[in-house]
N, C-alpha and C. Protein backbone atom coordinates (compact mmCIF):
# COMPACT_ATOMS: atom_id res chain seq x y z
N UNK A 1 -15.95 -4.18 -0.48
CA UNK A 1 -14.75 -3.45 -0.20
C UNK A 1 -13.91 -4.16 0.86
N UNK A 2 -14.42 -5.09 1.65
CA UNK A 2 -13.90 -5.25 2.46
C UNK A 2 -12.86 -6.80 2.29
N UNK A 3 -13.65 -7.31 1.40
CA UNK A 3 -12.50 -8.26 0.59
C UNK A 3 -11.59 -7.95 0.29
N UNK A 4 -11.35 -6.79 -0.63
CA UNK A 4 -10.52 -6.60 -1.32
C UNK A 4 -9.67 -5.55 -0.24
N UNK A 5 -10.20 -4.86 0.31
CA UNK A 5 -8.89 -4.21 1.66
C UNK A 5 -8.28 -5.51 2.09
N UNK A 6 -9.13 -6.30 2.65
CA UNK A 6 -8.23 -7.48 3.77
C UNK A 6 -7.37 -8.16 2.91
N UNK A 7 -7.34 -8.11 1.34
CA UNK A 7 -6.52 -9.10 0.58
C UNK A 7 -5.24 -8.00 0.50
N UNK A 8 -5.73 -6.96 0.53
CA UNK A 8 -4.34 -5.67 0.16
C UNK A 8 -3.53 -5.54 1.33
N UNK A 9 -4.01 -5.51 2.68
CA UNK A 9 -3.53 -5.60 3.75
C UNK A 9 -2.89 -6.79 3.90
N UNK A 10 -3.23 -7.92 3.89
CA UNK A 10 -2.84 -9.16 4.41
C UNK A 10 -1.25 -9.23 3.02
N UNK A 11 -1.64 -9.01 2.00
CA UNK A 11 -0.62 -9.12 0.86
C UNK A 11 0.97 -8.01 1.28
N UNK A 12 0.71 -6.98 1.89
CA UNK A 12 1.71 -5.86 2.60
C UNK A 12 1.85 -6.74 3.86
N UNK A 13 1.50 -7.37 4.45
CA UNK A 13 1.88 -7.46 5.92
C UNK A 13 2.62 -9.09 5.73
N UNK A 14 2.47 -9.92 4.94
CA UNK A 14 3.06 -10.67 3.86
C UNK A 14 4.83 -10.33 3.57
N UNK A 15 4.77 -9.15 3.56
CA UNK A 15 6.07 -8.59 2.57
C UNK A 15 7.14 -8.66 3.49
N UNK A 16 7.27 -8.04 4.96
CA UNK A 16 7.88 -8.24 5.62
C UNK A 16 8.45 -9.28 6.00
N UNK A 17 7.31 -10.38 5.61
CA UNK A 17 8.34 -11.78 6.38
C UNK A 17 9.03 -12.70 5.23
N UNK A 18 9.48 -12.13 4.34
CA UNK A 18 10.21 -12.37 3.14
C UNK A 18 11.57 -11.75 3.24
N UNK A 19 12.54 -13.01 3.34
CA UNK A 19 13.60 -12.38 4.47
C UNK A 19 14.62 -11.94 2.61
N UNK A 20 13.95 -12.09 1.91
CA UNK A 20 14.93 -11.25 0.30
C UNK A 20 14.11 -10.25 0.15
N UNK A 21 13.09 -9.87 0.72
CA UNK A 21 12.61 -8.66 0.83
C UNK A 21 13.76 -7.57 0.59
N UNK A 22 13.37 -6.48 -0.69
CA UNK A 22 14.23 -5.55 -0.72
C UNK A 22 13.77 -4.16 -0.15
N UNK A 23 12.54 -4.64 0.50
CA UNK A 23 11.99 -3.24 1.54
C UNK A 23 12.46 -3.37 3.25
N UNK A 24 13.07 -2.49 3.47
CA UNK A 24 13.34 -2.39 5.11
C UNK A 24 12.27 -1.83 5.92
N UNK A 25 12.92 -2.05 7.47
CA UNK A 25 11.70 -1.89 8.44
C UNK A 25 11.20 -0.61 8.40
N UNK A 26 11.79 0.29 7.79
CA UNK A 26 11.22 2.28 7.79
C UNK A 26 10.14 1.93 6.71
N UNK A 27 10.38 1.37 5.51
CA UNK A 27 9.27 1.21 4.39
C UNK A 27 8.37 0.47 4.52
N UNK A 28 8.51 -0.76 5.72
CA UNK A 28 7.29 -1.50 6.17
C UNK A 28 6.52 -0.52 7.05
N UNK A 29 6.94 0.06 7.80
CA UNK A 29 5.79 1.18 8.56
C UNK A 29 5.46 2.00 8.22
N UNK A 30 6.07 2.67 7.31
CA UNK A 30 4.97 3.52 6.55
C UNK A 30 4.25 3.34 5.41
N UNK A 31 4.42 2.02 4.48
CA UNK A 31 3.56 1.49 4.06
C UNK A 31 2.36 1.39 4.19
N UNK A 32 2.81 0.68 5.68
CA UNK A 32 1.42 0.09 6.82
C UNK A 32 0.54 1.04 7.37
N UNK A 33 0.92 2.37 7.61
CA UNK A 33 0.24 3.54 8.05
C UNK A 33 0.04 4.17 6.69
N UNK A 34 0.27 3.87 5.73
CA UNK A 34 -0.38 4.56 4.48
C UNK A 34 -1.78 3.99 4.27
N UNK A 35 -1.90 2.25 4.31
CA UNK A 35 -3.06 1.43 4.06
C UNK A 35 -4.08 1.33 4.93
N UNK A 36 -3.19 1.77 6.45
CA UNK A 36 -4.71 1.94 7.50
C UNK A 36 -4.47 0.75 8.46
N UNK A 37 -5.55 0.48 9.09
CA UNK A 37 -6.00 -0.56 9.71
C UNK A 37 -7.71 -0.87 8.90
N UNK A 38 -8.40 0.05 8.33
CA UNK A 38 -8.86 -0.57 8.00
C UNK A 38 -9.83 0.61 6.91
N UNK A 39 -10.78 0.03 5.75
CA UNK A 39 -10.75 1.05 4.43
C UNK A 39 -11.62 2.42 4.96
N UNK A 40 -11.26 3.60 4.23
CA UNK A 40 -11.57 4.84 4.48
C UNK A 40 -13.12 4.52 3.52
N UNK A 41 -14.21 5.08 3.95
CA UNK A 41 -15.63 4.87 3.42
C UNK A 41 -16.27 5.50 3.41
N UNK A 42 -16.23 6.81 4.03
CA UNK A 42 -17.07 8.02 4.68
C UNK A 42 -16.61 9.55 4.32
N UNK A 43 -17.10 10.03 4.12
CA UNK A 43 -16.20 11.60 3.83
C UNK A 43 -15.80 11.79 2.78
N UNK A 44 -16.03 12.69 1.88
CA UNK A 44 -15.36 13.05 0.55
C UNK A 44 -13.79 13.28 0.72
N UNK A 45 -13.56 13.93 1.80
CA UNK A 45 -12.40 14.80 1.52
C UNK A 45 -11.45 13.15 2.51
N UNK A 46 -12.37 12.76 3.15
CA UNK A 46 -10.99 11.50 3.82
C UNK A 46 -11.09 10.67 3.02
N UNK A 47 -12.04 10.48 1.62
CA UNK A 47 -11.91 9.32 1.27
C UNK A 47 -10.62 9.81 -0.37
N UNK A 48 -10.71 11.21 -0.16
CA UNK A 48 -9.69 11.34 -1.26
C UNK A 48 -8.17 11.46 -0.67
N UNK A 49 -8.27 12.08 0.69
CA UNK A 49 -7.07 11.95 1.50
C UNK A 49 -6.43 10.68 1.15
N UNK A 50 -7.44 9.31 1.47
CA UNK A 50 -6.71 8.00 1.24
C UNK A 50 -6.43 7.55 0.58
N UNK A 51 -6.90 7.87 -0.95
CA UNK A 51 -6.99 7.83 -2.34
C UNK A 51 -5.53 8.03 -2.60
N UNK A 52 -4.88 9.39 -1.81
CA UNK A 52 -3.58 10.02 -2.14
C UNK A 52 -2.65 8.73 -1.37
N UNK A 53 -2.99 8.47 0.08
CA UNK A 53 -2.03 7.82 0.63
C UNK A 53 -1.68 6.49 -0.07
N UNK A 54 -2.56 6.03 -0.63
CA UNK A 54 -2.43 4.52 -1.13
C UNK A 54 -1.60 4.95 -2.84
N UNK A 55 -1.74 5.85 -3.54
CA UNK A 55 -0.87 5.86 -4.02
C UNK A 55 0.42 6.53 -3.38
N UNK A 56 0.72 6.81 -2.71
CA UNK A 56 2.62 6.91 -2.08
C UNK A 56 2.85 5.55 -1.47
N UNK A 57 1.28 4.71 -1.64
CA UNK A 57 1.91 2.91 -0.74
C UNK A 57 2.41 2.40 -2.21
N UNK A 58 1.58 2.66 -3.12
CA UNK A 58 1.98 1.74 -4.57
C UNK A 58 3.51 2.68 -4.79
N UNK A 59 4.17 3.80 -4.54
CA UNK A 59 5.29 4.41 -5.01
C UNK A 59 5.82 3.53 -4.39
N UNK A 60 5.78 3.21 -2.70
CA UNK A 60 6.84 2.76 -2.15
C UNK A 60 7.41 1.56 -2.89
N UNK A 61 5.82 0.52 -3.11
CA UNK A 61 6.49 -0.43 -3.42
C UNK A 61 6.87 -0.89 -5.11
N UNK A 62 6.76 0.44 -5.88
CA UNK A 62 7.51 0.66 -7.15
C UNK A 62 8.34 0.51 -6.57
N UNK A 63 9.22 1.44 -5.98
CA UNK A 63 10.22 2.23 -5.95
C UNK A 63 11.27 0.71 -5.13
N UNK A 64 10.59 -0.18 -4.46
CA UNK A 64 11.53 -1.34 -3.67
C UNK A 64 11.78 -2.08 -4.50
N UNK A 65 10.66 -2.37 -5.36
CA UNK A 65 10.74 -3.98 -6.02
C UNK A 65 11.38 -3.34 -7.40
N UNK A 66 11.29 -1.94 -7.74
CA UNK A 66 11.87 -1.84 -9.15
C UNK A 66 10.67 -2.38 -10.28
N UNK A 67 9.68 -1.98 -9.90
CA UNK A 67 8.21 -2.18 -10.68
C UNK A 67 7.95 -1.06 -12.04
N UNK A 68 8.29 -1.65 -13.19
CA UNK A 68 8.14 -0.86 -14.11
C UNK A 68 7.07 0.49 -14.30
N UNK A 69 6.77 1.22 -14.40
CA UNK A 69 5.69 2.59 -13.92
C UNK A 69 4.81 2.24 -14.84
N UNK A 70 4.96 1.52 -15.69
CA UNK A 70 3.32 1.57 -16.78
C UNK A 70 3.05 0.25 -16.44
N UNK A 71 3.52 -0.80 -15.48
CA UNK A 71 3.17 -1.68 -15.00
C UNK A 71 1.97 -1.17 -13.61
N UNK A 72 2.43 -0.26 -12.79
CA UNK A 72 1.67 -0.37 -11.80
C UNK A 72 0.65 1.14 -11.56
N UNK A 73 0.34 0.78 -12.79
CA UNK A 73 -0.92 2.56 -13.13
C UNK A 73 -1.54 1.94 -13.21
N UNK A 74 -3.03 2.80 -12.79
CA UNK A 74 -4.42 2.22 -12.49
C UNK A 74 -4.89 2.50 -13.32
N UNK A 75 -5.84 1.57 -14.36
CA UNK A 75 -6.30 1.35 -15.59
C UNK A 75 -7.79 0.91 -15.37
């Protein structure tokens, strides 16, 4: 798990310094507080809490880049 958080994190924190970036600084921080500092592992109910937050991180970044919706569903 922890591969694959640090590749998801490092790939969002990435986004910002892409100066054609069509996400602004309000959508970089709450992005960033959607994904954590670091993966939720413990707890039923926090690990579905985060379950929810990380999808409003994948809306955000539908919703910037203009990401087709049957492109970015989890399969």
């Amino acid at each position: 798990m922890a591969k694959h958080f640090s590749e998801m994190k490092g790939f969002a924190l990435n986004l910002q310094f892409n100066p054609e970036s069509p996400m602004n600084n309000d959508q970089f921080v709450i992005l960033n507080s959607f994904l954590k500092n670091k993966p939720v592992i413990v707890g039923t109910t926090e690990i579905e809490a985060y379950q929810a937050e990380l999808l409003f991180a994948r809306n955000i970044l539908q919703t910037a880049y203009g990401f087709d919706a049957e492109n970015v569903q989890n399969w």
